[in-house]
Protein backbone atom coordinates (compact mmCIF):
# COMPACT_ATOMS: atom_id res chain seq x y z
CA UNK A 1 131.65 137.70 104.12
CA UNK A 2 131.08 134.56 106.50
CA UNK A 3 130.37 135.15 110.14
CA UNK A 4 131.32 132.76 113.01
CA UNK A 5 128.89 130.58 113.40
CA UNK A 6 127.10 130.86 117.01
CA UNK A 7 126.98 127.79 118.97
CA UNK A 8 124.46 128.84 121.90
CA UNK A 9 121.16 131.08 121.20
CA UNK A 10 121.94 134.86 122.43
CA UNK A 11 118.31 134.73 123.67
CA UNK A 12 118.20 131.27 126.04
CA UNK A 13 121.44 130.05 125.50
CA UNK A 14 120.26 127.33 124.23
CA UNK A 15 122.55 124.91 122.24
CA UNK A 16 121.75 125.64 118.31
CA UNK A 17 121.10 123.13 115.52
CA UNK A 18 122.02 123.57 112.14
CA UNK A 19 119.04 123.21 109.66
CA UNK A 20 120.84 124.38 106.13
CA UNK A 21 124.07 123.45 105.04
CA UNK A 22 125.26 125.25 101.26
CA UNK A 23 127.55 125.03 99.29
CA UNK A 24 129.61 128.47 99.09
CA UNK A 25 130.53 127.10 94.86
CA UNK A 26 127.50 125.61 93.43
CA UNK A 27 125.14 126.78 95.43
CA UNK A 28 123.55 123.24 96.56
CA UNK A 29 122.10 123.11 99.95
CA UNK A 30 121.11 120.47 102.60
CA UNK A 31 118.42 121.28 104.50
CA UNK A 32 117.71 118.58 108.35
CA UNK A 33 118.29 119.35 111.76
CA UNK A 34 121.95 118.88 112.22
CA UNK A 35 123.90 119.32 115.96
CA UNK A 36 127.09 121.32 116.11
CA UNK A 37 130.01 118.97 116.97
CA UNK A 38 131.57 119.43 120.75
CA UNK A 39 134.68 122.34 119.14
CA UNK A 40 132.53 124.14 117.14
CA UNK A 41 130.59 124.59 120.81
CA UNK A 42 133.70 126.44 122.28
CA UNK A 43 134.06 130.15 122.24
CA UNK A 44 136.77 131.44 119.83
CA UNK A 45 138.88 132.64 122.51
CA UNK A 46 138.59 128.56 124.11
CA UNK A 47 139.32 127.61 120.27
CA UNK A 48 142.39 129.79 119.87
CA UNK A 49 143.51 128.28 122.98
CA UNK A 50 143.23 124.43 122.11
CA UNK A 51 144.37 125.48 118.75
CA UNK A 52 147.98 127.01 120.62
CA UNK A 53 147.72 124.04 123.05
CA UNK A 54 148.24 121.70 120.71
CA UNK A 55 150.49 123.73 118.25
CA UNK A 56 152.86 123.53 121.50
CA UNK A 57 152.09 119.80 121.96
CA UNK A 58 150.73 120.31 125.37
CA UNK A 59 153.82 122.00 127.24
CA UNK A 60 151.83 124.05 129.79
CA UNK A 61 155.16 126.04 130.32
CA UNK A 62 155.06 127.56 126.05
CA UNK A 63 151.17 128.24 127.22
CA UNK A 64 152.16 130.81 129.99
CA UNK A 65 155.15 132.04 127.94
CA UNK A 66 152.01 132.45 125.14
CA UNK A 67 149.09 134.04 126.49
CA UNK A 68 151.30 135.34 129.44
CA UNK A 69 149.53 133.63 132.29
CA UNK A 70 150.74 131.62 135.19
CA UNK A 71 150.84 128.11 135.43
CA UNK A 72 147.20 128.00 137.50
CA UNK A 73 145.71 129.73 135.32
CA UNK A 74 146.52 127.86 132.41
CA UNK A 75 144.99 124.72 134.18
CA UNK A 76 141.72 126.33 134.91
CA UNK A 77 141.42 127.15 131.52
CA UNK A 78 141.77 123.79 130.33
CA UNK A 79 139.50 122.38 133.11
CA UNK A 80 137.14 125.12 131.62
CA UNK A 81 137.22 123.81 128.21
CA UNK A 82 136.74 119.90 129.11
CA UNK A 83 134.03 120.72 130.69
CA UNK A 84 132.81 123.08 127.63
CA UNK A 85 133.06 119.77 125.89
CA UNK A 86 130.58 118.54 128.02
CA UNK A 87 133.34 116.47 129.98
CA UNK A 88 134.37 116.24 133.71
CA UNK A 89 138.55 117.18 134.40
CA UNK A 90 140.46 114.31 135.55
CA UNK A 91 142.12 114.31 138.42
CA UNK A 92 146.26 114.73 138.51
CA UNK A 93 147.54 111.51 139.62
CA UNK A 94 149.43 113.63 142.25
CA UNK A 95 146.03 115.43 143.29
CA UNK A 96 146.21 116.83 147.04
CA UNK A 97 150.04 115.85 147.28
CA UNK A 98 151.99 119.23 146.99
CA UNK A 99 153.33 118.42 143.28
CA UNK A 100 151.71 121.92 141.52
CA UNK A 101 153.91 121.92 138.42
CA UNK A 102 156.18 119.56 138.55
CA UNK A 103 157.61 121.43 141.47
CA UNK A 104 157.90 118.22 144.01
CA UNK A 105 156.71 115.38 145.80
CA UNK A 106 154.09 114.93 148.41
CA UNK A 107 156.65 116.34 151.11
CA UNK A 108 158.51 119.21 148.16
CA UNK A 109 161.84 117.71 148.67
CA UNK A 110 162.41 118.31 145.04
CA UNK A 111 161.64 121.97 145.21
CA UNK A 112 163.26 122.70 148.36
CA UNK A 113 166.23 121.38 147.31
CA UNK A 114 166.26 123.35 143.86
CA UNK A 115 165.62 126.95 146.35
CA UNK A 116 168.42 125.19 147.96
CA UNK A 117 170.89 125.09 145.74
CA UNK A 118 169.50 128.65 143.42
CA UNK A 119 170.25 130.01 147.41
CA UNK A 120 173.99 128.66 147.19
CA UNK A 121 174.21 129.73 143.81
CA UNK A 122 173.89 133.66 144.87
CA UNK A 123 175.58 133.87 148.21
CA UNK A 124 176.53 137.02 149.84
CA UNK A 125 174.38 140.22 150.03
CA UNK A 126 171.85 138.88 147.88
CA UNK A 127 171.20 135.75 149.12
CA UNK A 128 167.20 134.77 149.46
CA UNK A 129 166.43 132.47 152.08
CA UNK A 130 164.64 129.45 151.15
CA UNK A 131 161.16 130.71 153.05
CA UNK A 132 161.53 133.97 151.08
CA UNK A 133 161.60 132.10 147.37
CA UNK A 134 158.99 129.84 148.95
CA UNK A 135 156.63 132.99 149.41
CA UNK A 136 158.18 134.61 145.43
CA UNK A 137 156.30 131.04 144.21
CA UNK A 138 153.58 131.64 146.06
CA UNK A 139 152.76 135.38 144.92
CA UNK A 140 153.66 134.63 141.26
CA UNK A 141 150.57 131.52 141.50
CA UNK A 142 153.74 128.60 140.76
CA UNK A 143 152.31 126.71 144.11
CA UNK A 144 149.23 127.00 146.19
CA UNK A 145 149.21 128.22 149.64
CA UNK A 146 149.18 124.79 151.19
CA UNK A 147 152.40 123.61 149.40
CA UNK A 148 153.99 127.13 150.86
CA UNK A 149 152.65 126.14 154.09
CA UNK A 150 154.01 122.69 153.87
CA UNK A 151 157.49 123.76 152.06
CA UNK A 152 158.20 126.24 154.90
CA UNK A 153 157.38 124.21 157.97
CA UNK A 154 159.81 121.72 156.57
CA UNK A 155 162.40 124.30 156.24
CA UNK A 156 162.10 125.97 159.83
């Protein structure tokens, strides 16, 4: 039976080298002082998670629908492994503007006008207001407090 290889000592946490490599049919083996590529440095949970990510070709929305997380969290996870990988997260191109999601522009025209509209949809009785689904998105992590801030000064 083969066990996962380690990447980090359980002692230091040290990074670990490989110093035999064998061959599990003839029996050869390859002795040196060998580094673990940057994957095999993940933990198996981070690996099962790239491994999904890319089975679903990226779409963050199949990756909360997957592991059941929200949209946040998903992120985080991924700025956690780049930086496994011994790499620094980008920056979103729409950093500090509002747009958490694909839920609108800098000033969430796009998103108040979909509450909008869902609002319309419903009338009567059960009709949410737009602050109210403003706050929903906000408890279930879809934007960050300072979009909700933004989204419902616009709409008072």
């Amino acid at each position: 039976m083969a066990y996962e290889l380690p990447a980090a000592c359980p002692v230091c946490q040290e990074r670990f080298h490989v110093s035999r490599l064998t061959c599990a049919r003839c029996g050869s083996a390859l002795e040196g002082d060998f580094e673990l590529d940057r994957l095999s440095r993940l933990t198996a949970a981070q690996r099962q998670f790239v491994i999904h990510f890319l089975k679903c070709r990226g779409n963050i929305r199949e990756m909360e629908k997957a592991f059941a997380i929200s949209y946040p969290t998903v992120r985080a996870r991924i700025d956690e492994i780049v930086t496994a990988l011994g790499e620094r997260p980008e920056q979103d191109e729409d950093a500090g503007t509002g747009d958490v999601g694909g839920v609108g522009g800098a000033d969430g025209t796009r998103a108040a006008t979909q509450a909008g509209t869902r609002e319309d949809r419903r009338g009567g009785e059960g009709r949410r207001t737009p602050k109210r689904e403003i706050l929903e998105r906000l408890a279930r992590g879809e934007i960050d407090p300072e979009t909700a801030k933004a989204l419902i000064i616009g709409h008072i």
